[in-house]
N, C-alpha and C. Protein backbone atom coordinates (compact mmCIF):
# COMPACT_ATOMS: atom_id res chain seq x y z
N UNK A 1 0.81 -1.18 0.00
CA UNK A 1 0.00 0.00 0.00
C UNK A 1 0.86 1.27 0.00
N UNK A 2 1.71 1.37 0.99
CA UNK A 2 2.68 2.12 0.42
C UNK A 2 3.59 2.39 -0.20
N UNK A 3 3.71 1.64 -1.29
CA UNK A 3 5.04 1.64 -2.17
C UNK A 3 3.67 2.03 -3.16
N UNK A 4 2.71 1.35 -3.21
CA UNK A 4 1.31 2.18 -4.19
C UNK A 4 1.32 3.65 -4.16
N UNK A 5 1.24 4.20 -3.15
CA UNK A 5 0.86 5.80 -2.60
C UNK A 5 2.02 6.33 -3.24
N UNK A 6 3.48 6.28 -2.98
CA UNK A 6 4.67 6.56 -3.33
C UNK A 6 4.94 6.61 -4.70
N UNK A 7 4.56 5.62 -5.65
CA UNK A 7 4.22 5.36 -6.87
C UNK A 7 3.47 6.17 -7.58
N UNK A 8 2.16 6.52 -6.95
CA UNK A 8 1.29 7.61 -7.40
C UNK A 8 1.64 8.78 -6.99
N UNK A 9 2.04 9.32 -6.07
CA UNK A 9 2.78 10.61 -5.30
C UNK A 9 4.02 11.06 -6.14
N UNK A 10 4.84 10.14 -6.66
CA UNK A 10 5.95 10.33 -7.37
C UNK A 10 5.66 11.30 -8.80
N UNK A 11 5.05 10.59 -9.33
CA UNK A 11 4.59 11.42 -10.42
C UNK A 11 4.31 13.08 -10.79
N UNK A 12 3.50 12.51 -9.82
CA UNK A 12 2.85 14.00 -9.44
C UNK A 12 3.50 15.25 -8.61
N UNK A 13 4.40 14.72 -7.90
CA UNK A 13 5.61 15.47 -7.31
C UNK A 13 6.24 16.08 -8.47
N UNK A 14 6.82 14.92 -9.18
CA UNK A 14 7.75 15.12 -10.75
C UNK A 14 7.26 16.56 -11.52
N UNK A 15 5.56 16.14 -11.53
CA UNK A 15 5.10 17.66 -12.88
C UNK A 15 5.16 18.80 -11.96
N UNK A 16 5.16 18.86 -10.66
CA UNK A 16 4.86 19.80 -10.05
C UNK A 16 6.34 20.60 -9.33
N UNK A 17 7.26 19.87 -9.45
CA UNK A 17 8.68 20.39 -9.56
C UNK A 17 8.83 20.95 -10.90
N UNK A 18 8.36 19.99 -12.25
CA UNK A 18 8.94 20.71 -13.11
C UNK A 18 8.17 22.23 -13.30
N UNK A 19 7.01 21.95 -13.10
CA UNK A 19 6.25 23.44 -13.10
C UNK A 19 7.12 24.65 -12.77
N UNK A 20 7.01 24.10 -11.63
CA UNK A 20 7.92 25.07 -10.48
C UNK A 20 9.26 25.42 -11.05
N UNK A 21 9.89 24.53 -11.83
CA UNK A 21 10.62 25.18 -12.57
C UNK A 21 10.69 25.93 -13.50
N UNK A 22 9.80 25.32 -14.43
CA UNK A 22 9.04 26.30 -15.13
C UNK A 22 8.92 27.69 -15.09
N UNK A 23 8.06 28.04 -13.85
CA UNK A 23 7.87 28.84 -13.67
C UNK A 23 8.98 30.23 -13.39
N UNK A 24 9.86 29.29 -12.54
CA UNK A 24 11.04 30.13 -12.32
C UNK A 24 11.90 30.77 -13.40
N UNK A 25 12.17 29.80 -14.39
CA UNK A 25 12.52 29.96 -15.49
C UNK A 25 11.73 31.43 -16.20
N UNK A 26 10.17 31.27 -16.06
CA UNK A 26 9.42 32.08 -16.56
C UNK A 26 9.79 33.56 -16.15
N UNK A 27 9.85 33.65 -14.72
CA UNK A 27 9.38 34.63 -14.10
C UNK A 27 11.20 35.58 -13.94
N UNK A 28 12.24 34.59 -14.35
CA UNK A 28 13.78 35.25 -14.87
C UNK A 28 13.94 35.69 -16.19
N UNK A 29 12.88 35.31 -16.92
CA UNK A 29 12.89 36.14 -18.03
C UNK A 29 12.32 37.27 -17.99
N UNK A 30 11.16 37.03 -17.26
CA UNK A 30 10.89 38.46 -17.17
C UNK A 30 11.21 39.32 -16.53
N UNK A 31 11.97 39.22 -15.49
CA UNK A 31 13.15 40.08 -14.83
C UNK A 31 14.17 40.52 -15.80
N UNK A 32 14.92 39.78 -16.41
CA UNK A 32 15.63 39.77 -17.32
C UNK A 32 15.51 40.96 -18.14
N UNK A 33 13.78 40.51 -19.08
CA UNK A 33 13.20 41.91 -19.86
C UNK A 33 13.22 43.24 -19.56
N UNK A 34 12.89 43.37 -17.88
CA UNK A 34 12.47 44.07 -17.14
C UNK A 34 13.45 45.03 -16.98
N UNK A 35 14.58 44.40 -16.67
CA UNK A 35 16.41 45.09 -16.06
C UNK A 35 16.64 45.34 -17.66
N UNK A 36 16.51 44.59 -18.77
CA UNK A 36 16.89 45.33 -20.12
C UNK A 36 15.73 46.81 -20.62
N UNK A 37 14.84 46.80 -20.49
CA UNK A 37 14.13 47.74 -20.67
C UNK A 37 14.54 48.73 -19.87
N UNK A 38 15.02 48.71 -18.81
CA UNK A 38 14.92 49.38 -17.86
C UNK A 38 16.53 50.38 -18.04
N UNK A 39 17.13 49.26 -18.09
CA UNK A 39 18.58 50.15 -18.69
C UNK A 39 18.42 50.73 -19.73
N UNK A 40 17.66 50.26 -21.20
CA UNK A 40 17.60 51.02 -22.21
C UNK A 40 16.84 52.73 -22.09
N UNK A 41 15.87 52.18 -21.13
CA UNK A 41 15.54 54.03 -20.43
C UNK A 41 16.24 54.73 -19.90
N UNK A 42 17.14 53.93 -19.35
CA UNK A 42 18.46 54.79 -18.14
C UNK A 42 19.12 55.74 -19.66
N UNK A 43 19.77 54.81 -20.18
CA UNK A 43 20.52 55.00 -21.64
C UNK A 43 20.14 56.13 -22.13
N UNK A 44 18.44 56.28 -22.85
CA UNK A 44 17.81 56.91 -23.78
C UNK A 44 18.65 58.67 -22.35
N UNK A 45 17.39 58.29 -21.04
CA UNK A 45 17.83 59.56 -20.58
C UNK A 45 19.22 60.40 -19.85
N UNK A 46 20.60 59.49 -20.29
CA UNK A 46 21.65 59.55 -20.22
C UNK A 46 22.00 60.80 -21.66
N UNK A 47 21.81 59.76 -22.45
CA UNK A 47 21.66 60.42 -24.12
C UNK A 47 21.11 61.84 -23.74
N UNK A 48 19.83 62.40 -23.74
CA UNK A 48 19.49 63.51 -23.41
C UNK A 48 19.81 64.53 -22.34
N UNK A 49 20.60 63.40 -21.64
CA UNK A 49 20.77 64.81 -20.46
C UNK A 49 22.38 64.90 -21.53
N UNK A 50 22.93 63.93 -21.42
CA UNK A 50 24.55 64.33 -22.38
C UNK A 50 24.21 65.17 -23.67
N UNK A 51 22.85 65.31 -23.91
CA UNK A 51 23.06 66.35 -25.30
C UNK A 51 22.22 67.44 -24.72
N UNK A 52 22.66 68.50 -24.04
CA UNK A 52 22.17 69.60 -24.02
C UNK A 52 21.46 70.48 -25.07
N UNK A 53 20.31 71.05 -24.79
CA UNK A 53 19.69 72.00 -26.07
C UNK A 53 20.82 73.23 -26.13
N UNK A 54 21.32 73.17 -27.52
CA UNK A 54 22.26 74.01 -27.75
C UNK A 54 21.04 74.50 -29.29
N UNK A 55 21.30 75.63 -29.68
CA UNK A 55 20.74 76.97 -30.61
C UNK A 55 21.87 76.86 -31.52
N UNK A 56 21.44 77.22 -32.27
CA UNK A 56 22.00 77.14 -33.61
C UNK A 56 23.14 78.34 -33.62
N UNK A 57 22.41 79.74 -33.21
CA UNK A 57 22.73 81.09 -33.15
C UNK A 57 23.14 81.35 -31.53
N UNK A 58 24.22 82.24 -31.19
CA UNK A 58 24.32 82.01 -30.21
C UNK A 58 23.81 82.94 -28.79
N UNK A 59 23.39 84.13 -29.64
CA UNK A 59 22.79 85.48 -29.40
C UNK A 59 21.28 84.72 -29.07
N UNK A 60 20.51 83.69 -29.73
CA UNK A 60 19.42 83.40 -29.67
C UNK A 60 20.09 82.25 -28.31
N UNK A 61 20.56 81.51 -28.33
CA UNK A 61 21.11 80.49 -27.07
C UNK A 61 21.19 81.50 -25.35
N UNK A 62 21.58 82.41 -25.77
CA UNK A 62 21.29 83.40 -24.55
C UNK A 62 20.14 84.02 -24.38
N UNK A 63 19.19 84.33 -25.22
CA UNK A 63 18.33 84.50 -24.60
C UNK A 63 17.03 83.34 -24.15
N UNK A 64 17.36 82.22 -25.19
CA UNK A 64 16.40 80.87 -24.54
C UNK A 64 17.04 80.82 -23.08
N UNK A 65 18.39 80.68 -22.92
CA UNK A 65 18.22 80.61 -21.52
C UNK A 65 17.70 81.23 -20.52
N UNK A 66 17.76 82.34 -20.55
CA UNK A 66 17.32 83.80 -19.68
C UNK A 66 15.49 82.83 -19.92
N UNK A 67 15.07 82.75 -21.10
CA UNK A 67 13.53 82.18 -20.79
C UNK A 67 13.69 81.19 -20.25
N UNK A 68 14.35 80.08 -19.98
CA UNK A 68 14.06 79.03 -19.24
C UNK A 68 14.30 79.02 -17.43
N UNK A 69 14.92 80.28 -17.26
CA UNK A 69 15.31 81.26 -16.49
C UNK A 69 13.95 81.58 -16.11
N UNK A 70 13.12 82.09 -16.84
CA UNK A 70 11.89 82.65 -16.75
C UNK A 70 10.71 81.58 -16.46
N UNK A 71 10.64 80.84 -16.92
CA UNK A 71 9.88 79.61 -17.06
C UNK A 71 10.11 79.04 -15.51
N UNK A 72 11.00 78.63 -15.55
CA UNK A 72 11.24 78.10 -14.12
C UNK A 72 10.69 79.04 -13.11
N UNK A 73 10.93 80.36 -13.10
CA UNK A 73 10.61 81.19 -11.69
C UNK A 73 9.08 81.31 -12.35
N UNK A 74 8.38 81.33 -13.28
CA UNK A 74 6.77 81.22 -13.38
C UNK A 74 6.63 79.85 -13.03
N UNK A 75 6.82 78.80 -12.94
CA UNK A 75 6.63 76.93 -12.04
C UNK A 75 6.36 77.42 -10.94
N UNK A 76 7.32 77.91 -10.15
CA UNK A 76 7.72 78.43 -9.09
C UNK A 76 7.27 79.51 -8.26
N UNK A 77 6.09 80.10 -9.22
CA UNK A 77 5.30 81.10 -8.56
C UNK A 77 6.15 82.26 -8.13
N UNK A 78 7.20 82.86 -8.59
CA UNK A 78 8.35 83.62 -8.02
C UNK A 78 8.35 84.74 -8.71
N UNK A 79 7.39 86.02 -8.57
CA UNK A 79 7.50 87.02 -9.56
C UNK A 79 8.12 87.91 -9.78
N UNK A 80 9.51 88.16 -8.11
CA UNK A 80 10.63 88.62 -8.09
C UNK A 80 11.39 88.32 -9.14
N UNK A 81 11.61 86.56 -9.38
CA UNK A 81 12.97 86.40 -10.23
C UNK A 81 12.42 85.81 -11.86
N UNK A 82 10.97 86.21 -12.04
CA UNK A 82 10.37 86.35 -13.02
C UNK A 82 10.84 87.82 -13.70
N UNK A 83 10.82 88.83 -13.09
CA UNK A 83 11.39 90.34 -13.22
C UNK A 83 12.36 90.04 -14.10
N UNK A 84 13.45 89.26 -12.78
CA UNK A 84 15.35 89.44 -13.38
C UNK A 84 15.00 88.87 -14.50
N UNK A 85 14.39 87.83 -15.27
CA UNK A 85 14.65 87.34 -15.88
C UNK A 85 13.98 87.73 -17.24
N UNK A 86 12.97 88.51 -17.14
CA UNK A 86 12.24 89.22 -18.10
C UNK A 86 13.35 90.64 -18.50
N UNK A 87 13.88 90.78 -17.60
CA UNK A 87 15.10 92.07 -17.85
C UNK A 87 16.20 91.44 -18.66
N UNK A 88 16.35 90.22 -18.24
CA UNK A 88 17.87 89.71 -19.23
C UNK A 88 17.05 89.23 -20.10
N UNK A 89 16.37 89.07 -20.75
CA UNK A 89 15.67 88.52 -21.63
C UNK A 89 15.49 89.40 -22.78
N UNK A 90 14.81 90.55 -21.98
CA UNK A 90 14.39 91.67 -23.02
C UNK A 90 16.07 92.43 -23.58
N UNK A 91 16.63 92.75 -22.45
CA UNK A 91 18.58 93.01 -23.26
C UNK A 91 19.03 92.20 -24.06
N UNK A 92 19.15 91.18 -24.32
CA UNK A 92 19.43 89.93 -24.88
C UNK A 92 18.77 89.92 -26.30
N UNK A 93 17.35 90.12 -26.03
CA UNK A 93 16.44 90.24 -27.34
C UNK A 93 16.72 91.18 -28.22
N UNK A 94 17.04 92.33 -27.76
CA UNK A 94 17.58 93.67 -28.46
C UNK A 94 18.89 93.29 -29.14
N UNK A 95 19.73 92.40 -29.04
CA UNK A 95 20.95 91.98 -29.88
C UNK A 95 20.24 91.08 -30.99
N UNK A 96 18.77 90.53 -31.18
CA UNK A 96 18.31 89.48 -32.27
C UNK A 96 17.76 90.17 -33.02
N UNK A 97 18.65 90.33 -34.52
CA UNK A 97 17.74 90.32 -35.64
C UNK A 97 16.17 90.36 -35.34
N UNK A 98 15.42 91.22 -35.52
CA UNK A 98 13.90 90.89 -35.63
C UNK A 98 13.26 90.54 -33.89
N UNK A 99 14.22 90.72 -32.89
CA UNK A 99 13.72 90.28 -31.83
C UNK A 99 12.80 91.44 -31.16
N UNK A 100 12.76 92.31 -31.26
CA UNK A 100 11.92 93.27 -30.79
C UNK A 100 10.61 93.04 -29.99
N UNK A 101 10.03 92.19 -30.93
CA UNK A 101 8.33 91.76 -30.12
C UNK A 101 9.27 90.90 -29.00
N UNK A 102 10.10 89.77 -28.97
CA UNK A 102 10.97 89.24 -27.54
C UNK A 102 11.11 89.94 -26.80
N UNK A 103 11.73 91.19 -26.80
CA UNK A 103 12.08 92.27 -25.89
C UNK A 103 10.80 93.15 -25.24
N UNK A 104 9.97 93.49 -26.19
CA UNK A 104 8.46 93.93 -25.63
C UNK A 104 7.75 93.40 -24.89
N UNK A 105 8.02 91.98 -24.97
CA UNK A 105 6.79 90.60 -24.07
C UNK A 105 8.09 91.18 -23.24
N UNK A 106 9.08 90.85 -22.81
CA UNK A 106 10.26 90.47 -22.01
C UNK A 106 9.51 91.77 -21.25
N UNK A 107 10.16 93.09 -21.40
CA UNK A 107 10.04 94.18 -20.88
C UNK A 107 8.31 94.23 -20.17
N UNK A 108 7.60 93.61 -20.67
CA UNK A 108 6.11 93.86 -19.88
C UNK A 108 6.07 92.82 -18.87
N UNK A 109 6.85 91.94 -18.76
CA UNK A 109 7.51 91.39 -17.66
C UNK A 109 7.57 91.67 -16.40
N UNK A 110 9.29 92.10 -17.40
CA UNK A 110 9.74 92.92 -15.67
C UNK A 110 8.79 94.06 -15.29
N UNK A 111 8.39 94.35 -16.11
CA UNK A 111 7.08 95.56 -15.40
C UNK A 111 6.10 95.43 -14.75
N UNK A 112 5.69 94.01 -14.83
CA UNK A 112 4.01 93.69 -14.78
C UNK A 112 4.37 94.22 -13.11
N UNK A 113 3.05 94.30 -12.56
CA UNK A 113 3.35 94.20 -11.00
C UNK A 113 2.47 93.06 -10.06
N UNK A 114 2.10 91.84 -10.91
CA UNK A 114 1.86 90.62 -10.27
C UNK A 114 1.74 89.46 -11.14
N UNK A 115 2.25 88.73 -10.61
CA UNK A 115 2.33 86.81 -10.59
C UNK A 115 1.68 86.63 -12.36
N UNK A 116 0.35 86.73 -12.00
CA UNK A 116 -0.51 86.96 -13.04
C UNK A 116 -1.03 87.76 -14.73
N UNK A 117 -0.26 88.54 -14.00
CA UNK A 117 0.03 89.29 -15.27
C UNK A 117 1.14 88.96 -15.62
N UNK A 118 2.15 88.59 -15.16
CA UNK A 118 3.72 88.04 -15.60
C UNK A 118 3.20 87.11 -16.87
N UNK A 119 2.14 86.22 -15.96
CA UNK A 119 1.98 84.73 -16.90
C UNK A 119 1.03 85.45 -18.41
N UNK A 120 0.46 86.16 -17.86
CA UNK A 120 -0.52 86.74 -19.18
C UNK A 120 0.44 86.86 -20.59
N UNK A 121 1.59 87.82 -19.94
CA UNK A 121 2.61 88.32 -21.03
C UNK A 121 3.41 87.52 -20.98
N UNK A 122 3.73 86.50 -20.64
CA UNK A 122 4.52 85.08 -20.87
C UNK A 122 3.98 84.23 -22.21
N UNK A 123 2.78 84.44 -22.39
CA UNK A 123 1.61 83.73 -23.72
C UNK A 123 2.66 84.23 -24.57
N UNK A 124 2.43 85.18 -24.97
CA UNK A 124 2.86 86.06 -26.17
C UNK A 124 4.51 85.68 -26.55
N UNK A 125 5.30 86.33 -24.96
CA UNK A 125 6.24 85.65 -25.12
C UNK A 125 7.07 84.27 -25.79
N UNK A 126 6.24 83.29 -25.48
CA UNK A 126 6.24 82.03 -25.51
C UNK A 126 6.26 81.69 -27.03
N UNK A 127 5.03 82.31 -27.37
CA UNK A 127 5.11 82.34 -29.04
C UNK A 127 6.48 82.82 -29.67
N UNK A 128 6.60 83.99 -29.63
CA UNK A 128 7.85 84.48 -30.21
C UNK A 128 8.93 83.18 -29.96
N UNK A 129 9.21 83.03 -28.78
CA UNK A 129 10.43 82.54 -28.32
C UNK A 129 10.31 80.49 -28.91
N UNK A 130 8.67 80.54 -29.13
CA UNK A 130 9.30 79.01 -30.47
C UNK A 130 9.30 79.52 -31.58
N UNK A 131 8.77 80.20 -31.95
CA UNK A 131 9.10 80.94 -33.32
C UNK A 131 10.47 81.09 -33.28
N UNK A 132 11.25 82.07 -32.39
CA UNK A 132 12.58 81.84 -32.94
C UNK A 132 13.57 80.52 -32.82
N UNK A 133 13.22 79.49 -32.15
CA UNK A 133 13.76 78.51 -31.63
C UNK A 133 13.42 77.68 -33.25
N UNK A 134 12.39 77.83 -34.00
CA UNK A 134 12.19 77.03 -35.40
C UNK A 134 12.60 77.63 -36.57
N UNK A 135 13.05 78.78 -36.09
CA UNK A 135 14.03 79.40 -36.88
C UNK A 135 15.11 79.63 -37.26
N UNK A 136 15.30 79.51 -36.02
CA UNK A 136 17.36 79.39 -35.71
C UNK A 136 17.31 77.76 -36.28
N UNK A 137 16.69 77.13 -35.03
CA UNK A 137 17.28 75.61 -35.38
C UNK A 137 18.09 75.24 -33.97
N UNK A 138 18.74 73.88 -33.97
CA UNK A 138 19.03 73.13 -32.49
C UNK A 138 20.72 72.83 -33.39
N UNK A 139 21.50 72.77 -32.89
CA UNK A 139 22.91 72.30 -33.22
C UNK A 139 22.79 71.26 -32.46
N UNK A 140 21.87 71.12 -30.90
CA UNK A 140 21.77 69.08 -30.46
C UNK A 140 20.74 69.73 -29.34
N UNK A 141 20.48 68.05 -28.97
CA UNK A 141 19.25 68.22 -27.86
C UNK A 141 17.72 68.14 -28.40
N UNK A 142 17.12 68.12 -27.72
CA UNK A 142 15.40 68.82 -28.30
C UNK A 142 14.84 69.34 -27.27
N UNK A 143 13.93 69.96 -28.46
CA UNK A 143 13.14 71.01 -27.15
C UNK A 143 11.71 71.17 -27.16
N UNK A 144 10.75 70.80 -26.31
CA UNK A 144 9.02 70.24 -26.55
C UNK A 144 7.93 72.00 -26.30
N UNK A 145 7.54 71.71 -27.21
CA UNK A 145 6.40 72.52 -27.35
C UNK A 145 5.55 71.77 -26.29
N UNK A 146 5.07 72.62 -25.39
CA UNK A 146 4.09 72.04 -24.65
C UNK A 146 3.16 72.94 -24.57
N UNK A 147 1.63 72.51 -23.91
CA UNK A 147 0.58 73.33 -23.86
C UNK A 147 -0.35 72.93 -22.93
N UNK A 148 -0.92 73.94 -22.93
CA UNK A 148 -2.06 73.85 -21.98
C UNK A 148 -3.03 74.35 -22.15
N UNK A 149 -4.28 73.51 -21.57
CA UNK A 149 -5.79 74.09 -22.70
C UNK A 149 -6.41 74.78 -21.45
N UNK A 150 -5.72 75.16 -20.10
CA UNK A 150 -6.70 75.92 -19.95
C UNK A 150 -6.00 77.09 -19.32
N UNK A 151 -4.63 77.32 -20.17
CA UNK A 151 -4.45 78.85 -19.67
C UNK A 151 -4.85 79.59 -20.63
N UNK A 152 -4.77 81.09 -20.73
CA UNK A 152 -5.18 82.37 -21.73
C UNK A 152 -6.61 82.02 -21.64
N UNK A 153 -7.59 82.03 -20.43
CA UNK A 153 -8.77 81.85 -20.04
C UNK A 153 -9.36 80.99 -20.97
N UNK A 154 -8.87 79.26 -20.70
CA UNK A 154 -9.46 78.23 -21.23
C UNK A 154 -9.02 78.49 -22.82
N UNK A 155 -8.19 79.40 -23.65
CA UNK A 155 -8.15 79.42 -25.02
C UNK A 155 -6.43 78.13 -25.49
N UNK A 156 -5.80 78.39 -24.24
CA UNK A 156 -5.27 77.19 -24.57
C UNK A 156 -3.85 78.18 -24.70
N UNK A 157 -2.57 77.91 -24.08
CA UNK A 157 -1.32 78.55 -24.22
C UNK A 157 0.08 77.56 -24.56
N UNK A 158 1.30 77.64 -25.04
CA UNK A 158 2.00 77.02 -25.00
C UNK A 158 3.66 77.44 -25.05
N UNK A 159 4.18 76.47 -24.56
CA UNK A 159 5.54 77.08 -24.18
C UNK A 159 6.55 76.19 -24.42
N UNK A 160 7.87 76.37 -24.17
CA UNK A 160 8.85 75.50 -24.66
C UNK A 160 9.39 74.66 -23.34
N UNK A 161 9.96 73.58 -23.45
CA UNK A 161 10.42 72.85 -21.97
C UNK A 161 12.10 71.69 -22.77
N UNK A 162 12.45 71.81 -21.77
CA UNK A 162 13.60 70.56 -22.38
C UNK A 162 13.23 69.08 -22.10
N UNK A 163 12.37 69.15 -21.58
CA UNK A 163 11.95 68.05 -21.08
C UNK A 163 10.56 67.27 -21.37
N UNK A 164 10.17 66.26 -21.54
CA UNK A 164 9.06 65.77 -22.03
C UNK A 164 8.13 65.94 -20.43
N UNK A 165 8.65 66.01 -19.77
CA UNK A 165 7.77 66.09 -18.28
C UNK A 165 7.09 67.22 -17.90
N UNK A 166 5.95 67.23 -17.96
CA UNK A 166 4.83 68.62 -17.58
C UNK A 166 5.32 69.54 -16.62
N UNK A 167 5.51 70.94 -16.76
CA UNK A 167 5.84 71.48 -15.43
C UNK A 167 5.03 72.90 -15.94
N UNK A 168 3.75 73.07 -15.18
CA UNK A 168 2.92 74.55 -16.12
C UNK A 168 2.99 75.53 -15.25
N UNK A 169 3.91 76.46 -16.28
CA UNK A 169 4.67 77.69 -15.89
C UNK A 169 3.41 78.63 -15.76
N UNK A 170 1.53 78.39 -15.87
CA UNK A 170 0.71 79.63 -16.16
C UNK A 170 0.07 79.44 -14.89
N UNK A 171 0.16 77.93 -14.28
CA UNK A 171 -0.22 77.41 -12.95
C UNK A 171 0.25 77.31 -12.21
N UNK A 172 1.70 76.76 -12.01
CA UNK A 172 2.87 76.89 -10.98
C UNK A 172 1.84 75.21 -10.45
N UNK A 173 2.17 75.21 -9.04
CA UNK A 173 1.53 74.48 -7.69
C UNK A 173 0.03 73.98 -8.18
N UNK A 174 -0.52 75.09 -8.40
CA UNK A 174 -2.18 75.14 -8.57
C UNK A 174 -2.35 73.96 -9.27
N UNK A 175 -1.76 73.77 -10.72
CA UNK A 175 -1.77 72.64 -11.98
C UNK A 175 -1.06 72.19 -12.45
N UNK A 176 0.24 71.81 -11.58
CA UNK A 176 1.60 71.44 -11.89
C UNK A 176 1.52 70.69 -13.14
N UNK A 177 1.09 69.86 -13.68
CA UNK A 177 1.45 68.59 -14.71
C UNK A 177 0.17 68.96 -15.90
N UNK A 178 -0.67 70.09 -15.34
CA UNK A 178 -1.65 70.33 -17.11
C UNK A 178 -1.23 70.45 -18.16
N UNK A 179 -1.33 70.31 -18.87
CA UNK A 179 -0.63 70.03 -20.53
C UNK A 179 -0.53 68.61 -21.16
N UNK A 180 0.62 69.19 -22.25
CA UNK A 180 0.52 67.62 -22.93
C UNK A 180 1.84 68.40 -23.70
N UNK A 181 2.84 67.46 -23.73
CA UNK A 181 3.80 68.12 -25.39
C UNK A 181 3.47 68.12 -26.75
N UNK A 182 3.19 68.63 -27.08
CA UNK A 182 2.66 68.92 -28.76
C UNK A 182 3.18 68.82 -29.69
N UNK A 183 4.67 68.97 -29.96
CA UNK A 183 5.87 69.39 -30.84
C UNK A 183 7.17 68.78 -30.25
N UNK A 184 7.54 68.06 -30.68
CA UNK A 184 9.12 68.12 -30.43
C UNK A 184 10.25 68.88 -31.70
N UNK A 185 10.81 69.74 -31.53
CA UNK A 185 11.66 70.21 -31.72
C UNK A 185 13.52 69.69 -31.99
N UNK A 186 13.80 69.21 -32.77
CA UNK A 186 15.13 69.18 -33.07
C UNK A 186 15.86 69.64 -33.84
C-alpha cells in the first residue's frame, strides 16, 4: 500500500517540480526583460541629459536661456525672479535680428506688477520665443512645445520645456502637470 501511494505521489511530485521550474525559469525572463528595458531608459535619458539643447545662433542660445530662467521662476510662482529674468531677456532680445516683439513681451515682464500678469505676457512671449527657436534651429538636444488648454482663459497657451515632463509655468503648484507636449523640436 505504500510503495502504491509513493508510486502515485511520485509522479505527481515530478510535474509539479517541473512546473515550479518552469515557472522560475518564466518569471527570470521576465526580470531579465524588465532590467533590459529598464537600462535602455536609463541610456535613452543619459543620451538627453549628455546632449544639451544648444541653438543654432548664439545670441538666440542666450536668450532661450534667460527664458528658461523665466519659465522656471513662473513653475515656481516667483515674480521677483520672473522680473530678473524678463530684464535679461528683453537686453538679450535687443541683440536678435527681428527680436523686438521678444524684448516687448520680455520688458512687460519685468514691469508687470503681479504673478498673473507676468503669466498673461509670458503667452505672447512664448510664441515668439518658439518661433525663434524654429528658426534658428538646435545644433543638439530637443526642445518640446508644450501646452495647456486651460491657460489664456481656457483658449489654450503654450511654451517650450527641455523636457518631455509637464511642469505649467501659467499654474505653478495650482496645476503642476496640465498640458501635454505637442511638438518636439530638433
Amino acid at each position: 500500500m505504500l510503495q502504491h501511494a509513493i508510486k502515485t505521489a511520485l509522479p505527481v511530485l515530478a510535474v509539479i517540480l517541473l512546473a515550479a521550474c518552469g515557472n522560475s525559469q518564466q518569471q527570470q525572463q521576465q526580470q531579465q526583460q524588465q532590467q533590459q528595458q529598464q537600462q535602455k531608459e536609463q541610456q535613452e535619458h543619459q543620451q538627453a541629459a549628455a546632449a544639451p539643447v544648444q541653438l543654432k545662433d548664439e545670441k538666440a542660445q542666450a536668450v532661450y536661456q534667460h527664458y528658461v530662467h523665466l519659465t522656471t521662476a513662473l513653475i515656481n510662482s516667483d515674480a521677483n525672479e520672473a522680473k530678473v529674468a524678463g530684464t535679461a531677456i528683453e537686453a538679450g532680445a535687443k541683440e536678435l535680428p527681428g527680436g523686438a516683439a521678444i524684448a516687448k513681451s520680455a520688458q512687460q515682464i519685468a514691469l508687470a506688477g503681479s504673478l498673473e500678469a507676468q503669466r498673461t505676457q509670458y503667452i505672447a512671449l512664448s510664441r515668439e520665443m518658439i518661433a525663434l527657436v524654429r528658426s534658428t534651429g538646435l545644433n543638439s538636444g530637443e526642445l518640446y512645445v508644450d501646452s495647456c488648454p486651460m491657460a489664456n482663459d481656457s483658449k489654450g497657451a503654450a511654451w517650450l520645456s527641455a523636457s518631455k515632463e509637464i511642469k505649467n509655468p501659467y499654474f505653478g503648484e495650482e496645476m503642476m502637470t496640465c498640458g501635454q507636449v505637442k511638438e518636439t523640436i530638433k
